[in-house]
C-alpha atoms as a PDB file:
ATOM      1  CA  UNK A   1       0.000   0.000   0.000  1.00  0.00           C
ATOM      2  CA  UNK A   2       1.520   3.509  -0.855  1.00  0.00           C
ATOM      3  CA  UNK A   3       0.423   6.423   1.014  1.00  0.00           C
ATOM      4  CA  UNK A   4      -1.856   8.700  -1.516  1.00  0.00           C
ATOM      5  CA  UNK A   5      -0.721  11.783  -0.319  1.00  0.00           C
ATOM      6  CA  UNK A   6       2.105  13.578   1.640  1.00  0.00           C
ATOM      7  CA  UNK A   7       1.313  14.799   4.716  1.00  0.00           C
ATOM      8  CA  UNK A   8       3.157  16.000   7.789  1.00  0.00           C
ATOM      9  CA  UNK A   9       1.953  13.771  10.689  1.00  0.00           C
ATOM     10  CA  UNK A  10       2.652  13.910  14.655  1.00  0.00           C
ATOM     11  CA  UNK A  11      -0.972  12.635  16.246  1.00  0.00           C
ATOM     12  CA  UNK A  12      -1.681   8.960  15.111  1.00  0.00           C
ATOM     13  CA  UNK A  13      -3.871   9.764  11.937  1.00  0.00           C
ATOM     14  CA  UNK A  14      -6.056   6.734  13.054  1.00  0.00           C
ATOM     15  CA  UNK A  15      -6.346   8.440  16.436  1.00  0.00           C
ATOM     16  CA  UNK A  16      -9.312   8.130  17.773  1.00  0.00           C
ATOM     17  CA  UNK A  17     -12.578   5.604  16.534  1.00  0.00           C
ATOM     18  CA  UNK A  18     -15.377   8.242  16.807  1.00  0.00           C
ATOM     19  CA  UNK A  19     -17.948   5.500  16.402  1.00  0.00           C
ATOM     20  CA  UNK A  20     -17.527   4.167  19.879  1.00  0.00           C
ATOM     21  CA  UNK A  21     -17.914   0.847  18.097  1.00  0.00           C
ATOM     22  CA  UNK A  22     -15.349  -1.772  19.284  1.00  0.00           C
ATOM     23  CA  UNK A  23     -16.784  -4.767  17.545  1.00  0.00           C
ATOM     24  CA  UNK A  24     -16.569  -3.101  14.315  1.00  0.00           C
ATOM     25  CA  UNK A  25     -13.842  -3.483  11.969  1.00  0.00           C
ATOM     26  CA  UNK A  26     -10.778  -0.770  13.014  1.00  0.00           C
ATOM     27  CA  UNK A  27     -10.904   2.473  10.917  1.00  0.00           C
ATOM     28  CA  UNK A  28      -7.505   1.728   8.888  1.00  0.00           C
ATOM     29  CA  UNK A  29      -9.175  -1.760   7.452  1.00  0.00           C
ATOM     30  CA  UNK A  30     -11.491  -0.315   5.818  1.00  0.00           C
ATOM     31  CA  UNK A  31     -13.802   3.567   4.918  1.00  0.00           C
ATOM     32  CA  UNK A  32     -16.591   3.928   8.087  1.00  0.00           C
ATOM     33  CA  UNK A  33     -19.770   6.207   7.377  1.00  0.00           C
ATOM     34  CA  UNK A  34     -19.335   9.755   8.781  1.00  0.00           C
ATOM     35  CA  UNK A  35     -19.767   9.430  12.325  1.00  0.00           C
ATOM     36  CA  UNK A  36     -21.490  12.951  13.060  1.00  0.00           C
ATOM     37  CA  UNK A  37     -24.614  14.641  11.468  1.00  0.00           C
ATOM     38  CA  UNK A  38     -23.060  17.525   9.071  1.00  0.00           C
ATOM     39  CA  UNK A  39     -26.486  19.154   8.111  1.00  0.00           C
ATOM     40  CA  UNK A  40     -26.550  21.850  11.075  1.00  0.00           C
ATOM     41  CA  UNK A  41     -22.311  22.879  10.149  1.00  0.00           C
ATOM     42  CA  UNK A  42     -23.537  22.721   6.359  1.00  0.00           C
ATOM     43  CA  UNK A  43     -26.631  24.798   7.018  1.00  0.00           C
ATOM     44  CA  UNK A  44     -24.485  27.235   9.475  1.00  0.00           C
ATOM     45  CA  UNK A  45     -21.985  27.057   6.318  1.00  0.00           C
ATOM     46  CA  UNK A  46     -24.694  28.169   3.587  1.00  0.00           C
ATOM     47  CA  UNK A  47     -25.816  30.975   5.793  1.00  0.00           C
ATOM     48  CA  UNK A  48     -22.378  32.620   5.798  1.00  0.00           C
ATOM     49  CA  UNK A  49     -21.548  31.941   1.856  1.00  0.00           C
ATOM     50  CA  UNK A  50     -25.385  31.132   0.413  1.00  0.00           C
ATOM     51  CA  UNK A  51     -25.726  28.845  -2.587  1.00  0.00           C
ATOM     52  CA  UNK A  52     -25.685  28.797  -6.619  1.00  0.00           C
ATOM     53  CA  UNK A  53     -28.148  29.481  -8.876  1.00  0.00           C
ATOM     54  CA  UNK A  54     -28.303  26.127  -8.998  1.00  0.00           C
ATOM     55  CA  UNK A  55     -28.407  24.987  -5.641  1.00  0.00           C
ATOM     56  CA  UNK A  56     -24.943  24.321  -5.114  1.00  0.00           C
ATOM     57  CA  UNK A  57     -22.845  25.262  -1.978  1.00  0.00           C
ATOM     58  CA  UNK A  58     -20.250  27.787  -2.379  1.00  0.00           C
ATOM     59  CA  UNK A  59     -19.004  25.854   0.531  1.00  0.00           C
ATOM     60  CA  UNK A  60     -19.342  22.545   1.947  1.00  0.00           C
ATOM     61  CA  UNK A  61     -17.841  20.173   4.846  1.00  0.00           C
ATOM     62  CA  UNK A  62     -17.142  16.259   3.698  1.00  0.00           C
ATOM     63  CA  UNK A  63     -16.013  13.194   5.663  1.00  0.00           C
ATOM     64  CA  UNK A  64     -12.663  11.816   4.217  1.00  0.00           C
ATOM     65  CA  UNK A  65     -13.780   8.439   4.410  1.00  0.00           C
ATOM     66  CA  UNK A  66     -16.717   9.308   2.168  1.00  0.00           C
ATOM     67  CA  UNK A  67     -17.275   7.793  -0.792  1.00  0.00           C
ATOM     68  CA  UNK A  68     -19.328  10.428  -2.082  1.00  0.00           C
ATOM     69  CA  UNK A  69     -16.305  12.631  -2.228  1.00  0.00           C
ATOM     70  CA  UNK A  70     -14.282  10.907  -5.300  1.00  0.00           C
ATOM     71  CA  UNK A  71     -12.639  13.087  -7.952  1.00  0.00           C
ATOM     72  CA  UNK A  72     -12.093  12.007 -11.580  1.00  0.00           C
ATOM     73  CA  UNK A  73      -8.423  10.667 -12.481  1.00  0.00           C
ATOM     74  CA  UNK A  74      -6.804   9.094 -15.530  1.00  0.00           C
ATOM     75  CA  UNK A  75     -10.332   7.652 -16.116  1.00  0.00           C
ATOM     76  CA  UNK A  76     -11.387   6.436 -12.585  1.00  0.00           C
ATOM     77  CA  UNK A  77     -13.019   7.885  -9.678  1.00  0.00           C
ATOM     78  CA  UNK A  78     -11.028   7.912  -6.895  1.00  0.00           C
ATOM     79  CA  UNK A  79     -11.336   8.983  -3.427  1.00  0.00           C
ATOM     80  CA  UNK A  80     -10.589  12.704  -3.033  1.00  0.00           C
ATOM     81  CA  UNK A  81      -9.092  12.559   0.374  1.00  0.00           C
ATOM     82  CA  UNK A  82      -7.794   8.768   0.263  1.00  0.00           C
ATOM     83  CA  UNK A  83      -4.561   8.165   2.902  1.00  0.00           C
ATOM     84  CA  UNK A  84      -3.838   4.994   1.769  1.00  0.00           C
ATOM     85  CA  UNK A  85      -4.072   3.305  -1.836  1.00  0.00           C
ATOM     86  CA  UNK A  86      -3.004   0.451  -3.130  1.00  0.00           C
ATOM     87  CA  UNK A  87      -3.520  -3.120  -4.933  1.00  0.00           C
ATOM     88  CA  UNK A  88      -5.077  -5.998  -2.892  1.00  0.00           C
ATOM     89  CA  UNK A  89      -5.467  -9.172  -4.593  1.00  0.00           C
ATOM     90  CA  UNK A  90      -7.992 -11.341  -4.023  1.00  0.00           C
ATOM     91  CA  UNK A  91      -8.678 -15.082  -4.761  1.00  0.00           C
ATOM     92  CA  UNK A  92     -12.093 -16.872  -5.216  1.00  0.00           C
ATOM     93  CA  UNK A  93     -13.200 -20.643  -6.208  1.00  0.00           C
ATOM     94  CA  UNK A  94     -14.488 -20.645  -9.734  1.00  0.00           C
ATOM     95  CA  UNK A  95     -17.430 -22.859  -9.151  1.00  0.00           C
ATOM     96  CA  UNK A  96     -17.896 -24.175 -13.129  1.00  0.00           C
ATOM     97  CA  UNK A  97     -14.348 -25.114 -12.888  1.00  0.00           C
ATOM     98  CA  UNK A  98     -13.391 -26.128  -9.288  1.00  0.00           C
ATOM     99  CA  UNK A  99     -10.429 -23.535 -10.085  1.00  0.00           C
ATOM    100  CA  UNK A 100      -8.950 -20.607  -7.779  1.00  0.00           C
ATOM    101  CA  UNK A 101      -8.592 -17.564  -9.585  1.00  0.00           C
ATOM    102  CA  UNK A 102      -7.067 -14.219  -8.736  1.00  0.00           C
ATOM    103  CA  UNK A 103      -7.690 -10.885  -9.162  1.00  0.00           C
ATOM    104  CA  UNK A 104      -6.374  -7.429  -8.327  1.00  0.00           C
ATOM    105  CA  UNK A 105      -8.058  -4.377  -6.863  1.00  0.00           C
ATOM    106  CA  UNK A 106      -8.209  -0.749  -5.608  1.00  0.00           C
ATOM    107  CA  UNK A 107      -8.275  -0.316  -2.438  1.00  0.00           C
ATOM    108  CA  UNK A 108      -8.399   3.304  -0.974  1.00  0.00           C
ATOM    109  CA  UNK A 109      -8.848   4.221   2.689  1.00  0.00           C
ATOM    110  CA  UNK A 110     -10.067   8.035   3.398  1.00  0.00           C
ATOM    111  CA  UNK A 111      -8.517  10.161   5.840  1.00  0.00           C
ATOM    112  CA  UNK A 112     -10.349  10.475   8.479  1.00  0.00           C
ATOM    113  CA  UNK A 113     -11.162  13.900   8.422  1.00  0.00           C
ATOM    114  CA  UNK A 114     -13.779  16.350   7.777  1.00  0.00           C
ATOM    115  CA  UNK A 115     -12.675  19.244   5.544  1.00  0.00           C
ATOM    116  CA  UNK A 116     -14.578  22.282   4.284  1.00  0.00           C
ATOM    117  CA  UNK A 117     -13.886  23.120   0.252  1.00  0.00           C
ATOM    118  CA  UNK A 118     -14.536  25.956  -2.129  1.00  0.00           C
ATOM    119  CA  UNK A 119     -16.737  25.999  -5.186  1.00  0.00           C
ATOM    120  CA  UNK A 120     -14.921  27.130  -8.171  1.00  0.00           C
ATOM    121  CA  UNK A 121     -18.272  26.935 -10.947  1.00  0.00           C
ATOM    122  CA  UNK A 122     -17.765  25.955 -14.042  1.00  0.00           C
ATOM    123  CA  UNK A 123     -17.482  29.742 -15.832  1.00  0.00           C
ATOM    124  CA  UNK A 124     -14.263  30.073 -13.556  1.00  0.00           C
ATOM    125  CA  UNK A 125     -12.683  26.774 -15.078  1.00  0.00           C
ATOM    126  CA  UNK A 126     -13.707  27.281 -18.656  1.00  0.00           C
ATOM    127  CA  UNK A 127     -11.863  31.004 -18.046  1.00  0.00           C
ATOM    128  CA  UNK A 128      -8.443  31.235 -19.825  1.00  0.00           C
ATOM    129  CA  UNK A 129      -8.038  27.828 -20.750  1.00  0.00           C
ATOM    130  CA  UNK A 130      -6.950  26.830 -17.320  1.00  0.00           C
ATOM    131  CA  UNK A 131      -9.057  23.517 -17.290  1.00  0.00           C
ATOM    132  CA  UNK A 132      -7.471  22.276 -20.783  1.00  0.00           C
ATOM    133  CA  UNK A 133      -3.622  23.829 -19.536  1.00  0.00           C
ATOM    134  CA  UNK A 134      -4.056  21.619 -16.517  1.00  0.00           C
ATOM    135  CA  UNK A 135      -6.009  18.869 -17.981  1.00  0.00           C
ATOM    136  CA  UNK A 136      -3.117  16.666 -19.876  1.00  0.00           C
ATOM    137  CA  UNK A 137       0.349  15.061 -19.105  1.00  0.00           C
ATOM    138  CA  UNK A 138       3.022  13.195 -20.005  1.00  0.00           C
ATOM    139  CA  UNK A 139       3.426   9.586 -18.944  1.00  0.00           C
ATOM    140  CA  UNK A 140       6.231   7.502 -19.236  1.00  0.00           C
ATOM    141  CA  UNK A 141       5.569   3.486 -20.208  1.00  0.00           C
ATOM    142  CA  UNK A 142       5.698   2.697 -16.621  1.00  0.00           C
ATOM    143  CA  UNK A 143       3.776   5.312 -15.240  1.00  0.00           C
ATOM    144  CA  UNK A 144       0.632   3.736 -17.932  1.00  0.00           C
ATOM    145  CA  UNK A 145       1.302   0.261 -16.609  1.00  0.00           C
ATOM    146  CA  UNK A 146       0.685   1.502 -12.894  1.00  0.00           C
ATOM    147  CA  UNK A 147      -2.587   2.949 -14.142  1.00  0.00           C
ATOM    148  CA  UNK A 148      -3.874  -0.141 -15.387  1.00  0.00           C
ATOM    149  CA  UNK A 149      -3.725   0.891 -18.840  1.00  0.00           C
ATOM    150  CA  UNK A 150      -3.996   3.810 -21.106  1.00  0.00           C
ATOM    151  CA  UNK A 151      -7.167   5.748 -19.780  1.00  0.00           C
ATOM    152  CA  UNK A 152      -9.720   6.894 -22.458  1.00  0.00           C
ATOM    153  CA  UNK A 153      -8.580   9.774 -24.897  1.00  0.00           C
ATOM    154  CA  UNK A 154      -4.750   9.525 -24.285  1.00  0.00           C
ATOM    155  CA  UNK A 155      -2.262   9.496 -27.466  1.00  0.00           C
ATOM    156  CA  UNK A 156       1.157   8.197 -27.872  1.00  0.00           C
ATOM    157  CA  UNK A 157       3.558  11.198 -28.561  1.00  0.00           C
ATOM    158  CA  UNK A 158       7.221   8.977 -29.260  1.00  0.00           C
ATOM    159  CA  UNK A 159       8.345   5.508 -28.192  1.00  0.00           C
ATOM    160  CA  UNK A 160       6.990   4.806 -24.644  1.00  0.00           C
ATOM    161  CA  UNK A 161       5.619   8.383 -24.054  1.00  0.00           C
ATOM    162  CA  UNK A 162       2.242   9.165 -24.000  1.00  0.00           C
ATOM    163  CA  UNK A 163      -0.308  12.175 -23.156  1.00  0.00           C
ATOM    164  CA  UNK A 164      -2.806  11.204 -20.811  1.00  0.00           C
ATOM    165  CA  UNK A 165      -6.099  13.201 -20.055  1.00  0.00           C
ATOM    166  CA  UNK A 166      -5.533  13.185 -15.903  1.00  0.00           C
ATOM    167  CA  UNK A 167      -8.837  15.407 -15.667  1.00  0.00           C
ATOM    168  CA  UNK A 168     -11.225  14.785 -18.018  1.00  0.00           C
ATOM    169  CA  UNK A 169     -13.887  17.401 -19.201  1.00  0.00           C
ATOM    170  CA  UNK A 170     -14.668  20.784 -17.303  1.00  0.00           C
ATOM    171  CA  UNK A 171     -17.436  19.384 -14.518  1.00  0.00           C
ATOM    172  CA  UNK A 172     -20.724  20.955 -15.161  1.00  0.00           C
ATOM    173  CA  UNK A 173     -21.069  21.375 -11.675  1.00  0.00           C
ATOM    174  CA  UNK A 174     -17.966  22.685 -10.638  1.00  0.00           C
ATOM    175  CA  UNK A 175     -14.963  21.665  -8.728  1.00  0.00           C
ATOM    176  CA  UNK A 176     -14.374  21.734  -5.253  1.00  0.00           C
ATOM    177  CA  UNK A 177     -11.301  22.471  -4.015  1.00  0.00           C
ATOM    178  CA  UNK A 178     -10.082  22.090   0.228  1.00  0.00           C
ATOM    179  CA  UNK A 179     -10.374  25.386   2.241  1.00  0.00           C
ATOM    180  CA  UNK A 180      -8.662  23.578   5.163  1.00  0.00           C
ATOM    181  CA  UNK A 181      -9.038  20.380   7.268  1.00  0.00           C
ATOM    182  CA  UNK A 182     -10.974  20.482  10.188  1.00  0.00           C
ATOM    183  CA  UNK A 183      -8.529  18.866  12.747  1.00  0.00           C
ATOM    184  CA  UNK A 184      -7.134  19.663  16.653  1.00  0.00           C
ATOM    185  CA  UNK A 185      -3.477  21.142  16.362  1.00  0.00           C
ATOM    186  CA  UNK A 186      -1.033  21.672  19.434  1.00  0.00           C
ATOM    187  CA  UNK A 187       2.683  22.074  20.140  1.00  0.00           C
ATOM    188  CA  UNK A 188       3.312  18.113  19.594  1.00  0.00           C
ATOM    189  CA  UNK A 189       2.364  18.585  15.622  1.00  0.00           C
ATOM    190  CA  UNK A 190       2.277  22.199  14.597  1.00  0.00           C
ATOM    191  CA  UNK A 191       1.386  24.609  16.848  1.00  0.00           C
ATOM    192  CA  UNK A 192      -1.993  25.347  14.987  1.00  0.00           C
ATOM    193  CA  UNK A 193      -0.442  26.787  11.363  1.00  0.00           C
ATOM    194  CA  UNK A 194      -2.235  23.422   9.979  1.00  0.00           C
ATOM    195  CA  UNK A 195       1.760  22.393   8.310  1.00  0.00           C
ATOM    196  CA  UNK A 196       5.035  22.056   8.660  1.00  0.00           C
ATOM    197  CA  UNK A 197       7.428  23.187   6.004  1.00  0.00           C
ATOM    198  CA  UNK A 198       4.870  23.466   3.616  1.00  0.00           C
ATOM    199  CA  UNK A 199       3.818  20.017   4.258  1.00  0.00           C
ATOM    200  CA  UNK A 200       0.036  19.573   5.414  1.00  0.00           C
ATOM    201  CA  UNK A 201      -0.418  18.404   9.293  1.00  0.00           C
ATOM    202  CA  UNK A 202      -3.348  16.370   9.766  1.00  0.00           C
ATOM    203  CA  UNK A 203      -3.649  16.801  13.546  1.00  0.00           C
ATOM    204  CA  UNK A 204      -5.692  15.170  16.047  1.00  0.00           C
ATOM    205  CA  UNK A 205      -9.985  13.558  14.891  1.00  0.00           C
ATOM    206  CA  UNK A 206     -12.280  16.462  15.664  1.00  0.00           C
ATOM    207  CA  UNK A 207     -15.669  16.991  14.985  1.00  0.00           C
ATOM    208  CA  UNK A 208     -16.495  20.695  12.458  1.00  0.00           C
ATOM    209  CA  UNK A 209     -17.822  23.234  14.970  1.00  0.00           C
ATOM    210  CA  UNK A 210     -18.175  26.648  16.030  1.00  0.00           C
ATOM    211  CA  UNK A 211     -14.175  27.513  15.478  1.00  0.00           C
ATOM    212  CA  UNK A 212     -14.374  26.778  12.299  1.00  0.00           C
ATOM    213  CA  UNK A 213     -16.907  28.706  11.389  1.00  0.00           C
ATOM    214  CA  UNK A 214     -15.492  31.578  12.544  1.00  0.00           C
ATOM    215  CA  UNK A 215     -12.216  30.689  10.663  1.00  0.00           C
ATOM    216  CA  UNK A 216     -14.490  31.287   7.740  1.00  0.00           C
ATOM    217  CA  UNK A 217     -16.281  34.463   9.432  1.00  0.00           C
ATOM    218  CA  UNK A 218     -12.557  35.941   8.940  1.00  0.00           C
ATOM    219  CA  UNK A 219     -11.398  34.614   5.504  1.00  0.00           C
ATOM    220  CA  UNK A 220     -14.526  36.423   4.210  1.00  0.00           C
ATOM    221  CA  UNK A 221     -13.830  39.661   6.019  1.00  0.00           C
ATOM    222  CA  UNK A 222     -10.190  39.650   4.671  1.00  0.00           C
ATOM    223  CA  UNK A 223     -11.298  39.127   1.474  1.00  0.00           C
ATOM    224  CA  UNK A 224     -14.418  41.975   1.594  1.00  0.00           C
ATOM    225  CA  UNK A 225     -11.490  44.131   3.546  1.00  0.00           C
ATOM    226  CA  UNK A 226      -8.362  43.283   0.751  1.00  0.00           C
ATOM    227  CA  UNK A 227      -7.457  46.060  -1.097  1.00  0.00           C
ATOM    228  CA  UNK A 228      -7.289  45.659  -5.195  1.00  0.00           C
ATOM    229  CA  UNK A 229      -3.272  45.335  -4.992  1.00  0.00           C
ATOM    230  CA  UNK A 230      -4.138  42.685  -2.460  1.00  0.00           C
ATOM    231  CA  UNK A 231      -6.612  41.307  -5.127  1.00  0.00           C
ATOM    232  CA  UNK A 232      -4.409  41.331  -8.393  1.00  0.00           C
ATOM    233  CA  UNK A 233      -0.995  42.530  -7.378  1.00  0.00           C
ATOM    234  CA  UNK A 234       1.143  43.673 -10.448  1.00  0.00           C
ATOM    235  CA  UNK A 235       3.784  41.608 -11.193  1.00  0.00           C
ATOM    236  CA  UNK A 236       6.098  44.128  -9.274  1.00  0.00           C
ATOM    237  CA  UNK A 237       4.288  43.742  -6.670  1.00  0.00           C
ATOM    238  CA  UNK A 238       4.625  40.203  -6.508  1.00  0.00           C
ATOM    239  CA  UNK A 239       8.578  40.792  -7.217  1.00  0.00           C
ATOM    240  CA  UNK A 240       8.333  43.069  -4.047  1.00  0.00           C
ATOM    241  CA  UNK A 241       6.846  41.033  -1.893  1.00  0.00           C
ATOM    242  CA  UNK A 242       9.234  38.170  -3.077  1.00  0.00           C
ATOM    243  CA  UNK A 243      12.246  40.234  -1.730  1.00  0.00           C
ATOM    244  CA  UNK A 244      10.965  41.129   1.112  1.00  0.00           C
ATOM    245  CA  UNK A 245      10.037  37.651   2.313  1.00  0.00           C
ATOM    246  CA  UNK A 246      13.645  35.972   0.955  1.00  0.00           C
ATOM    247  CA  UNK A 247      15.489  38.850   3.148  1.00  0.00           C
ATOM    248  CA  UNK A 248      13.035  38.197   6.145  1.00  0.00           C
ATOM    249  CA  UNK A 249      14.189  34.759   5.927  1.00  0.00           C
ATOM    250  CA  UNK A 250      17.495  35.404   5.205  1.00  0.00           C
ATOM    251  CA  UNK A 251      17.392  37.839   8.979  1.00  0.00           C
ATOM    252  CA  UNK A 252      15.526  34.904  10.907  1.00  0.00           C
ATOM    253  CA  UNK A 253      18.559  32.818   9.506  1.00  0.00           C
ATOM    254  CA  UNK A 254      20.920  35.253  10.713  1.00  0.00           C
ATOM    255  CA  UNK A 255      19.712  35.745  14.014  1.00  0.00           C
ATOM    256  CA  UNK A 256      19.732  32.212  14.743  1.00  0.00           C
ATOM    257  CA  UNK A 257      23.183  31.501  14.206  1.00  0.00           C
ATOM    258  CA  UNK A 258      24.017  34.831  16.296  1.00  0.00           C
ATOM    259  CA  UNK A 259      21.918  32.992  18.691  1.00  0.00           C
ATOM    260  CA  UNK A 260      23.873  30.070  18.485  1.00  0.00           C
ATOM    261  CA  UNK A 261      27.203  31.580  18.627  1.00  0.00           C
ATOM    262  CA  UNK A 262      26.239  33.076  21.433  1.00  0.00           C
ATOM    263  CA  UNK A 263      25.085  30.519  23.419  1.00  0.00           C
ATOM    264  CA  UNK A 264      27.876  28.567  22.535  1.00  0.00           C
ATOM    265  CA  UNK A 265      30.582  31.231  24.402  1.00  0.00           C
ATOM    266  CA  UNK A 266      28.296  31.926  27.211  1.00  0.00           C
ATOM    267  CA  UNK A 267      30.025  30.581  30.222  1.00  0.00           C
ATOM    268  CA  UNK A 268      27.090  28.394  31.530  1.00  0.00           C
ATOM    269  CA  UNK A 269      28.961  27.229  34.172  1.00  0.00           C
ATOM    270  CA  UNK A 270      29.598  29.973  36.132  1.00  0.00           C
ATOM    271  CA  UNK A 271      28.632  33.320  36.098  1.00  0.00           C
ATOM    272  CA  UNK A 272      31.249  36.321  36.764  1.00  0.00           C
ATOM    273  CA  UNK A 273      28.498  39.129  36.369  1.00  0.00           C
ATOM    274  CA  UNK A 274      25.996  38.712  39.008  1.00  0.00           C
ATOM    275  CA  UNK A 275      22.856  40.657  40.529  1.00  0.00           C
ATOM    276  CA  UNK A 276      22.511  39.495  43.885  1.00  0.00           C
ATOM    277  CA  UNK A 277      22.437  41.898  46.698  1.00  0.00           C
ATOM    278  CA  UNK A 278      24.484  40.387  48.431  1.00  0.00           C
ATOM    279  CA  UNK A 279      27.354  40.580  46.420  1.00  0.00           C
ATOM    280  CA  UNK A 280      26.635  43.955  44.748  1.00  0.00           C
ATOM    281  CA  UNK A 281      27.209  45.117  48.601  1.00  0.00           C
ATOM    282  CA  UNK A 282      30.877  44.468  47.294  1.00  0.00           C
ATOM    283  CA  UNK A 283      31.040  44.922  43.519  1.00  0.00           C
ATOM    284  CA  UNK A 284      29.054  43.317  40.623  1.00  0.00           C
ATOM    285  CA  UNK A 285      31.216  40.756  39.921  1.00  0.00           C
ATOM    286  CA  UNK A 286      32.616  37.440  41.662  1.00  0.00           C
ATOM    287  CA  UNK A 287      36.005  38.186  42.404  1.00  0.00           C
ATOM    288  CA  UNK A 288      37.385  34.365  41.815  1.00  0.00           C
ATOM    289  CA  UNK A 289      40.067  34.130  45.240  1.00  0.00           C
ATOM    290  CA  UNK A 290      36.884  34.476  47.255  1.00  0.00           C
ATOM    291  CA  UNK A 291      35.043  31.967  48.156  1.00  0.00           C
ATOM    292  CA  UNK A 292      31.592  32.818  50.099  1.00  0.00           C
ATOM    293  CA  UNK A 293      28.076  34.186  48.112  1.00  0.00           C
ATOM    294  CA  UNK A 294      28.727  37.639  49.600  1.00  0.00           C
ATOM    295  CA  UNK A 295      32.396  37.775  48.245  1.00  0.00           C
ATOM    296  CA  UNK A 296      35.029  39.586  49.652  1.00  0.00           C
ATOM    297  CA  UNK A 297      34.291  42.048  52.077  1.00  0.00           C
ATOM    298  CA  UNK A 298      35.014  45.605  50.876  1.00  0.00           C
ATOM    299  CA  UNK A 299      38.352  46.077  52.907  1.00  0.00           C
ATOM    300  CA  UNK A 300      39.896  42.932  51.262  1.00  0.00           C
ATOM    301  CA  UNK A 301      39.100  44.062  47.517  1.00  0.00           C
ATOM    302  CA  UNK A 302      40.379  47.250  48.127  1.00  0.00           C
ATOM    303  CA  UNK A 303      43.935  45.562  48.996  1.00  0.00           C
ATOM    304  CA  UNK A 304      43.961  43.498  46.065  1.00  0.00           C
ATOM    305  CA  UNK A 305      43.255  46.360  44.046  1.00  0.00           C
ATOM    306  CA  UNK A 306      45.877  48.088  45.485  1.00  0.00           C
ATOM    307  CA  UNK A 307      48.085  45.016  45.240  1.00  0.00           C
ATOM    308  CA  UNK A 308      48.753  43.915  48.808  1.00  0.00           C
ATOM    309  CA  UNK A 309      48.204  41.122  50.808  1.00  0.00           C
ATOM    310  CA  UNK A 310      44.804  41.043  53.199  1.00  0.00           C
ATOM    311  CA  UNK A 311      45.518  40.913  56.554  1.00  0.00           C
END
């Protein structure tokens, strides 16, 4: 089995069984129904971001485990938010011929997840081409043969290369796209940002609730608050704010090896500079021939200052 997609993970992904249903098969053996009622988060979700003209929602909260949630690829319908997929083969007895025969199968198990997406309708797709620039690519021989075979519409381009149609045709309903996961995040995964280095975090099994429908409360005021340069920056705009973040980084890099450096000629040890009272009733600092946490009385210091023996 090869994991469908790469994500950063701390919390067990198969946490938590939801269900409360021992007896039942564990969640990484096989997809389990949703285990909450999403209708109240979807309604709370249409009243914040309404509906199509026909009827669709501009936003809507899925189970990852749901089979209803498959998305069209290389000429199959796979599971949109699968973590694991793979070949299983399985044998039965031929009963006409006493014979057992084999055969290989899918087998995809959904994250188990909820996760809100984002309508983009069918006008936004068709817009610039960007369905059709998206919608083809280049296999190798092998990469076909791990398909199954060459899926419908794909033409050979040179010996053992071929174009494949990955997306098929522009959906007449749309295509939904994730928002964000719904998921707990702490300081053991990644202290709520949702990734690490880019790489998604899955978190901890939670149920969709009130949080994140405020998450959404403030992605729409950001975007009814952005300014047009926010919008569509100009390219040197984008240039500007490409600088900016490299020489950010490049400072945070900086300051942590000053950091380092520093740390690594502190004398941890043993302090010279020191603010207790009772040794700034003699000077600041430790003088090292005395021994007691009040130092040397005031007469003594004064001698070896002055070079001469105490008394």
């Amino acid at each position: 089995m090869a994991n469908a997609e790469h994500t950063y993970v701390s919390h067990p992904v198969f946490d938590a069984d939801p269900r409360g249903k021992a007896e039942d098969a564990p969640l990484w053996e096989r997809n389990h129904p949703c285990p909450v009622d999403l209708k109240p988060f979807q309604e709370a979700l249409d009243k914040l971001t309404g509906r199509t003209w026909n009827n669709l929602p501009r936003l809507k909260v899925v189970w990852g485990m749901s089979r209803d949630d498959t998305m069209y690829v290389c000429g199959s319908w796979l599971l949109r938010h699968a973590h694991w997929r793979g070949i299983r083969r399985r044998s039965r007895v031929n009963p006409a011929t006493g014979l057992v025969e084999f055969r290989d199968e899918l087998v995809e198990i959904g994250t188990p997840r909820f996760y809100v997406m984002e309508l983009h309708e069918t006008a936004e797709l068709r817009g610039g081409d960007r369905w059709d620039r998206s919608r083809y690519a280049e296999m190798s021989e092998d990469d076909v043969s791990l398909l199954g075979g060459l899926p419908p519409g794909s033409i050979q381009v040179g010996p053992g290369r071929f174009v494949v149609d990955v997306m098929g045709e522009v959906p007449e309903g749309g295509f939904y796209e994730d928002l964000f996961a719904v998921a707990y995040h702490d300081r053991l995964c990644c202290g709520g940002r949702g990734h690490v280095k880019g790489v998604a975090c899955l978190g901890a099994y939670r149920p969709p609730g009130e949080p994140d429908l405020e998450r959404v409360r403030r992605i729409l005021w950001r975007r009814d608050h952005a300014t047009s340069d926010e919008r569509n920056p100009t390219p040197e705009t984008i240039e500007k704010r490409s600088r900016e973040m490299a020489e950010a980084s490049s400072e945070r890099f900086r300051a942590k090896v000053r950091e380092r450096v520093r740390n690594a000629l502190a004398p941890h040890a043993f302090k010279f500079k020191n603010d207790d009272p009772s040794v700034l009733a003699n000077g600041r600092y430790h003088w090292v021939s005395g021994h007691s946490k009040s130092g040397l009385p005031q007469a003594e210091r004064e001698k070896l200052l002055k070079g001469k023996d105490p008394e």
